[in-house]
N, C-alpha and C. Protein backbone atom coordinates (compact mmCIF):
# COMPACT_ATOMS: atom_id res chain seq x y z
N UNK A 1 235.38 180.94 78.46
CA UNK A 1 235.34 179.74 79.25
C UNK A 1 236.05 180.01 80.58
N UNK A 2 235.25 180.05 81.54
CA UNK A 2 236.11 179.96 83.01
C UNK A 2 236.92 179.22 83.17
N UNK A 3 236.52 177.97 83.29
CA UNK A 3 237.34 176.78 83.66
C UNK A 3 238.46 176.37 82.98
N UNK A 4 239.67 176.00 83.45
CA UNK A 4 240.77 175.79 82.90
C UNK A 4 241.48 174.09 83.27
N UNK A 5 240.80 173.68 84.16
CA UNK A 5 241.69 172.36 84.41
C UNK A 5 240.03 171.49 85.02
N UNK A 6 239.85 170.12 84.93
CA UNK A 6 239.50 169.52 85.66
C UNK A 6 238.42 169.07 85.43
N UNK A 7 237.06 167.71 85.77
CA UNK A 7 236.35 167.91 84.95
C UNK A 7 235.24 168.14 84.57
N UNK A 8 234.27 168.38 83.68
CA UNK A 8 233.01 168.90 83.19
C UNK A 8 232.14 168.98 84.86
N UNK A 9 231.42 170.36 84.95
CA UNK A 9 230.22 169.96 86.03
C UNK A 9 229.01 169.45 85.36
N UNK A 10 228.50 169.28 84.72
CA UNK A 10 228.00 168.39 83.59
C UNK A 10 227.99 168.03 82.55
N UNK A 11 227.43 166.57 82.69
CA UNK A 11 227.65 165.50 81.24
C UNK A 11 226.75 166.36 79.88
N UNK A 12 227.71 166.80 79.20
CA UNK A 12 227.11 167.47 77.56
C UNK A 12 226.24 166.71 76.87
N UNK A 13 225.26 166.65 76.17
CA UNK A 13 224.08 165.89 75.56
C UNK A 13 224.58 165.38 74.27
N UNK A 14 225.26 164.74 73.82
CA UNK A 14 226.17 164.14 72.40
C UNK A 14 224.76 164.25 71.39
N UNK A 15 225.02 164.80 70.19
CA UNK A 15 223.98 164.32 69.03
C UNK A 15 224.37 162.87 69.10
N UNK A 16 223.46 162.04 69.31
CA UNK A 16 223.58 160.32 68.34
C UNK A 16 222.89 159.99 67.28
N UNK A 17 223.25 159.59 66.46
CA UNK A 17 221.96 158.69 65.39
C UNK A 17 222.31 157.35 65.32
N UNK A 18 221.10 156.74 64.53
CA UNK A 18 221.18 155.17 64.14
C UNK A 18 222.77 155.17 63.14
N UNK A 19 223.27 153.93 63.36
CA UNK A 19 224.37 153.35 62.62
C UNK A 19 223.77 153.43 61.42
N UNK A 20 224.06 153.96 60.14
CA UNK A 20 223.80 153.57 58.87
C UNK A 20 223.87 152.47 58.38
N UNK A 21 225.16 151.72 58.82
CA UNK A 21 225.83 150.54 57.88
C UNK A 21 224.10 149.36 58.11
N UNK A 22 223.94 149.12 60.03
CA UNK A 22 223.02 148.25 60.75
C UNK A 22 221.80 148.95 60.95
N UNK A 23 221.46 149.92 60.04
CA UNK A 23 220.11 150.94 60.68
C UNK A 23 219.74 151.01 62.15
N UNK A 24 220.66 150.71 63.17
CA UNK A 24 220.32 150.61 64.47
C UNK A 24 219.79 149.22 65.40
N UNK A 25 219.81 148.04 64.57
CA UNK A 25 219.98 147.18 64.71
C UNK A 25 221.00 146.58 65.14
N UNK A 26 222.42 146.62 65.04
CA UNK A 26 223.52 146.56 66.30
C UNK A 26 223.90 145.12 65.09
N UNK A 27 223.09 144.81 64.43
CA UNK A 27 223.49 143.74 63.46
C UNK A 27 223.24 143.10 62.13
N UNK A 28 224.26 143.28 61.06
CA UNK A 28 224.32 142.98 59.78
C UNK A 28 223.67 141.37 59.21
N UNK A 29 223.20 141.57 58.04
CA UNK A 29 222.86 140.32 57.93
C UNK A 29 223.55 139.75 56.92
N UNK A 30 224.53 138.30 57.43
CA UNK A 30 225.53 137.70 56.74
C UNK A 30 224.85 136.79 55.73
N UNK A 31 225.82 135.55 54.96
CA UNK A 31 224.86 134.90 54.36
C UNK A 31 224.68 133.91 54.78
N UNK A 32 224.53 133.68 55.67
CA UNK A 32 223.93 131.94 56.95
C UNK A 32 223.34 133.09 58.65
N UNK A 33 224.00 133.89 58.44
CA UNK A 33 223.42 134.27 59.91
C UNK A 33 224.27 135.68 60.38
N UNK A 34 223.38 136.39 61.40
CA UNK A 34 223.75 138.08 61.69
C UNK A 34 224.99 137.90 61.85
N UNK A 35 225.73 139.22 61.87
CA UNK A 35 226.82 139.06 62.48
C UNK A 35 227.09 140.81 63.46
N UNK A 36 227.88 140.88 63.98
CA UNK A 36 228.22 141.92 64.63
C UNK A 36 228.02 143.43 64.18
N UNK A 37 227.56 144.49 64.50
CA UNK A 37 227.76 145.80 63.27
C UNK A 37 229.25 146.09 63.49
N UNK A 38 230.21 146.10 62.87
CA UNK A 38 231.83 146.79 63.21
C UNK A 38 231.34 148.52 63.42
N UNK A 39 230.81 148.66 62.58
CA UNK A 39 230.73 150.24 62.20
C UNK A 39 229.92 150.96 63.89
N UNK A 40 228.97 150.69 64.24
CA UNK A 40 228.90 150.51 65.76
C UNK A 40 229.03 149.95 66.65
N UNK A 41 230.25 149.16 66.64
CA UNK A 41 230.17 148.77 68.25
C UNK A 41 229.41 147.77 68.51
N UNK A 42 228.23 147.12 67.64
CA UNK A 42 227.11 146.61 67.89
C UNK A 42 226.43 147.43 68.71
N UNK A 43 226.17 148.63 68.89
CA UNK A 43 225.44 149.37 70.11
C UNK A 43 224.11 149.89 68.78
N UNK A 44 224.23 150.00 67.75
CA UNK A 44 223.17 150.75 66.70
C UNK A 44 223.40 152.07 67.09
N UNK A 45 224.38 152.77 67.88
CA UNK A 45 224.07 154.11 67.69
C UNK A 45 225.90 154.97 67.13
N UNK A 46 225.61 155.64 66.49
CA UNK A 46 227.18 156.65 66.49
C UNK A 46 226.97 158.05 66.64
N UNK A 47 228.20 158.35 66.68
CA UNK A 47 228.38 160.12 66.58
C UNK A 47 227.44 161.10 65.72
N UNK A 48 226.47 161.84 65.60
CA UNK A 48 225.81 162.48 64.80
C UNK A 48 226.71 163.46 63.66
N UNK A 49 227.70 163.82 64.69
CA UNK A 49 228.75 164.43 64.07
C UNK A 49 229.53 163.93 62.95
N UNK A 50 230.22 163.33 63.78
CA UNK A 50 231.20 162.47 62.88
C UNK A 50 230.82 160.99 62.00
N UNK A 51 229.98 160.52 62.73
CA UNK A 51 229.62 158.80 61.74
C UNK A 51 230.57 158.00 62.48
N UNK A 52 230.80 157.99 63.35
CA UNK A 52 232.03 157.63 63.79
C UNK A 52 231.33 156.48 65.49
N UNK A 53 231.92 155.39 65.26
CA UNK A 53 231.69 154.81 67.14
C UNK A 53 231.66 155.56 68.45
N UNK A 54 230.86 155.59 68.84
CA UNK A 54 230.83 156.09 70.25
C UNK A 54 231.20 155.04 71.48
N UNK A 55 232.31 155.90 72.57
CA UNK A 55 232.58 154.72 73.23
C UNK A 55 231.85 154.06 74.05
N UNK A 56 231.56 152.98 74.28
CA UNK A 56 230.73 152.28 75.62
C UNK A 56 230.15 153.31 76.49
N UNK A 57 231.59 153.31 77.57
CA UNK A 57 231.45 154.25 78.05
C UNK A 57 230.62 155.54 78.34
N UNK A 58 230.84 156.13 77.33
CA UNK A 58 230.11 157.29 77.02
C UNK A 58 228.65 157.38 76.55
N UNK A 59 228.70 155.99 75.53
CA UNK A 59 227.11 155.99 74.79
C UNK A 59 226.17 155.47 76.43
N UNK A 60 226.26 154.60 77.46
CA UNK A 60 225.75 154.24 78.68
C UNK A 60 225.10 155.55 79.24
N UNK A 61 226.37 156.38 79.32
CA UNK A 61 225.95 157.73 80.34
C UNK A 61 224.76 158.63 79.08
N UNK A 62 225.00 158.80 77.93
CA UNK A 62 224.42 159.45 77.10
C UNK A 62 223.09 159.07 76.59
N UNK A 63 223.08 157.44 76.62
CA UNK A 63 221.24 156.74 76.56
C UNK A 63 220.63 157.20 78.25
N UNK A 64 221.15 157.09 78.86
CA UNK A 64 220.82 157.03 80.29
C UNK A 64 220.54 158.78 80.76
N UNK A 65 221.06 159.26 79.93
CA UNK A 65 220.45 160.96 79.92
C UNK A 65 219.01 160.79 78.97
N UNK A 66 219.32 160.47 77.91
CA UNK A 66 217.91 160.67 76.85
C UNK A 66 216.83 159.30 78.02
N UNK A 67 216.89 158.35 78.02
CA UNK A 67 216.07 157.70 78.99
C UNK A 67 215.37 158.57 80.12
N UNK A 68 216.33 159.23 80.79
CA UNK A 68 215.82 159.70 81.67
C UNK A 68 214.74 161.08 81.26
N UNK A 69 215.27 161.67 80.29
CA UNK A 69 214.83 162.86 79.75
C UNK A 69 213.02 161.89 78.93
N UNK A 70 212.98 161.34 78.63
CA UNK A 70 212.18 160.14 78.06
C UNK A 70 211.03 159.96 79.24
N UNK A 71 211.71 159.54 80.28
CA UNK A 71 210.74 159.08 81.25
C UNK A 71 209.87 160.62 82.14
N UNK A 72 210.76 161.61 81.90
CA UNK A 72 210.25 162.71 82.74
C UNK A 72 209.38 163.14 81.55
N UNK A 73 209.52 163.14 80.24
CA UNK A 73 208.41 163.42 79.60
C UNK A 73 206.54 162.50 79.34
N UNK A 74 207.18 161.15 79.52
CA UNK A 74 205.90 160.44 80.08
C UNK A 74 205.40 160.76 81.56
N UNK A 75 206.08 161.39 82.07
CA UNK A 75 205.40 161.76 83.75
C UNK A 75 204.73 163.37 83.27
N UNK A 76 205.55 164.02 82.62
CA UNK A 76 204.41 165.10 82.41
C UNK A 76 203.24 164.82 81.41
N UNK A 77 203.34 164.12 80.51
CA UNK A 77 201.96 163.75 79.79
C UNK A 77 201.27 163.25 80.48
N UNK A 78 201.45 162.19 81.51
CA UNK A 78 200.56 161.53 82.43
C UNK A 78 199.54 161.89 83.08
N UNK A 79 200.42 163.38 83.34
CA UNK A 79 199.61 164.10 84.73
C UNK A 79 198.31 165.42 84.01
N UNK A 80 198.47 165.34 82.86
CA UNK A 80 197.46 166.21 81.54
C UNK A 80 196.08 164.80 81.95
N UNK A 81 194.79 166.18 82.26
CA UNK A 81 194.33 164.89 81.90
C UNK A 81 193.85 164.39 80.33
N UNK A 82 193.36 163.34 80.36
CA UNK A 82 193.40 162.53 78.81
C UNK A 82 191.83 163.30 77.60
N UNK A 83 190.69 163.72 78.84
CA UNK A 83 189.73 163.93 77.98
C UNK A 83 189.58 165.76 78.23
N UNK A 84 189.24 166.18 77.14
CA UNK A 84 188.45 167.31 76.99
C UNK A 84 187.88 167.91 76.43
N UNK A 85 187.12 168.68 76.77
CA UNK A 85 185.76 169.62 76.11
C UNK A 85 184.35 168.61 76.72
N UNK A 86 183.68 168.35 75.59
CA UNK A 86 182.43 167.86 75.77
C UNK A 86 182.40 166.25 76.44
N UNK A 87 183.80 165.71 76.48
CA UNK A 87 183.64 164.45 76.44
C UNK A 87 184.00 163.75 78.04
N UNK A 88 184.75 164.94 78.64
CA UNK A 88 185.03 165.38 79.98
C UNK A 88 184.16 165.12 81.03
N UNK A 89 183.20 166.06 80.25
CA UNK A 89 181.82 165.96 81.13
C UNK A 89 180.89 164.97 81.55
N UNK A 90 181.40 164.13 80.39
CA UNK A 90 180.63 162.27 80.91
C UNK A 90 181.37 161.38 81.81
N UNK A 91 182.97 161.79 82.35
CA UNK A 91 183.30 161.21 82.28
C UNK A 91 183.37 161.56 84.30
N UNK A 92 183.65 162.75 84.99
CA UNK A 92 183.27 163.18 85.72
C UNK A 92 182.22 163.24 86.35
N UNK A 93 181.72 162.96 87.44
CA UNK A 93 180.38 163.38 88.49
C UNK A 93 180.27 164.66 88.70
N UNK A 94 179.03 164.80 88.20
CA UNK A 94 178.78 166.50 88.63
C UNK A 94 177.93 166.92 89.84
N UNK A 95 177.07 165.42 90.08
CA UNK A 95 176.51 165.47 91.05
C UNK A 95 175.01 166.19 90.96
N UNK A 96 174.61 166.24 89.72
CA UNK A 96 173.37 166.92 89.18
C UNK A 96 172.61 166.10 89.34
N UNK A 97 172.38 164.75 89.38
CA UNK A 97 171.23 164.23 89.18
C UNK A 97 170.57 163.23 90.24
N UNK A 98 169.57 162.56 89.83
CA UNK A 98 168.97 161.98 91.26
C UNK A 98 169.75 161.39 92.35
N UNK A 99 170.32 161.52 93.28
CA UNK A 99 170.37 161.03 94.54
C UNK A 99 172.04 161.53 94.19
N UNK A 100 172.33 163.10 94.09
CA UNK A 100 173.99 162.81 93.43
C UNK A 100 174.61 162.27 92.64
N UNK A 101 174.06 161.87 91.83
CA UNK A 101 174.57 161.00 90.61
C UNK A 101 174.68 162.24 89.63
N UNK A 102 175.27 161.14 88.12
CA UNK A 102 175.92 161.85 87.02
C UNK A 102 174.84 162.75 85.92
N UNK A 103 174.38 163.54 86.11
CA UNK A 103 173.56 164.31 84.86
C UNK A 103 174.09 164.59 83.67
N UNK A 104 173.62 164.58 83.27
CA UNK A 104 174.09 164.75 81.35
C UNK A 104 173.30 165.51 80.66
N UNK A 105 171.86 165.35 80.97
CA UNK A 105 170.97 165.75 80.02
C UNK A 105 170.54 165.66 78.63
N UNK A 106 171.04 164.23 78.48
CA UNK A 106 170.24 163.08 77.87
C UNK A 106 169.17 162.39 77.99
């Protein structure tokens, strides 16, 4: 380890999972009505490690990494296009047929 004092140049990726106690629901069900999860924070998520609360703090910056990591993976699926092989070809102008239009050869 180089570094000896001062802090992180980047935020580390925490394992999280769902709260066991609230399955990730952030809330227990009492007997008249929900109540808070203690065991998370009400946030539905803890330590993967430990089972343990994650702080505010930290769980914000750590959804807000997977979010982001989340959204850059819907921008690369996006940009794939959706059809291919045979089905492609209907869906595109090829410009084969009368007056520039779509040929198929149907």
């Amino acid at each position: 380890m180089k570094k000896s004092h001062g802090p992180a140049f980047r935020v580390a990726q925490l394992d999280l999972a769902k709260c066991p106690i609230c399955r990730g629901n952030a809330v227990v069900k009492g007997v008249f009505h929900e109540l808070a999860c203690i065991q998370c924070q009400s946030s539905g998520w803890v330590s993967a490690d430990t089972g343990d609360a994650v702080p505010l703090k930290v769980l914000v910056t750590q959804l807000s990494i997977r979010l982001q990591a989340a959204e850059h993976q819907v921008e690369l699926l996006s940009r794939e296009p959706l059809l291919s092989g045979p089905a492609a070809l209907y869906e595109h102008n090829n410009r084969r047929g009368a007056g520039g239009t779509n040929y198929t050869g149907d």
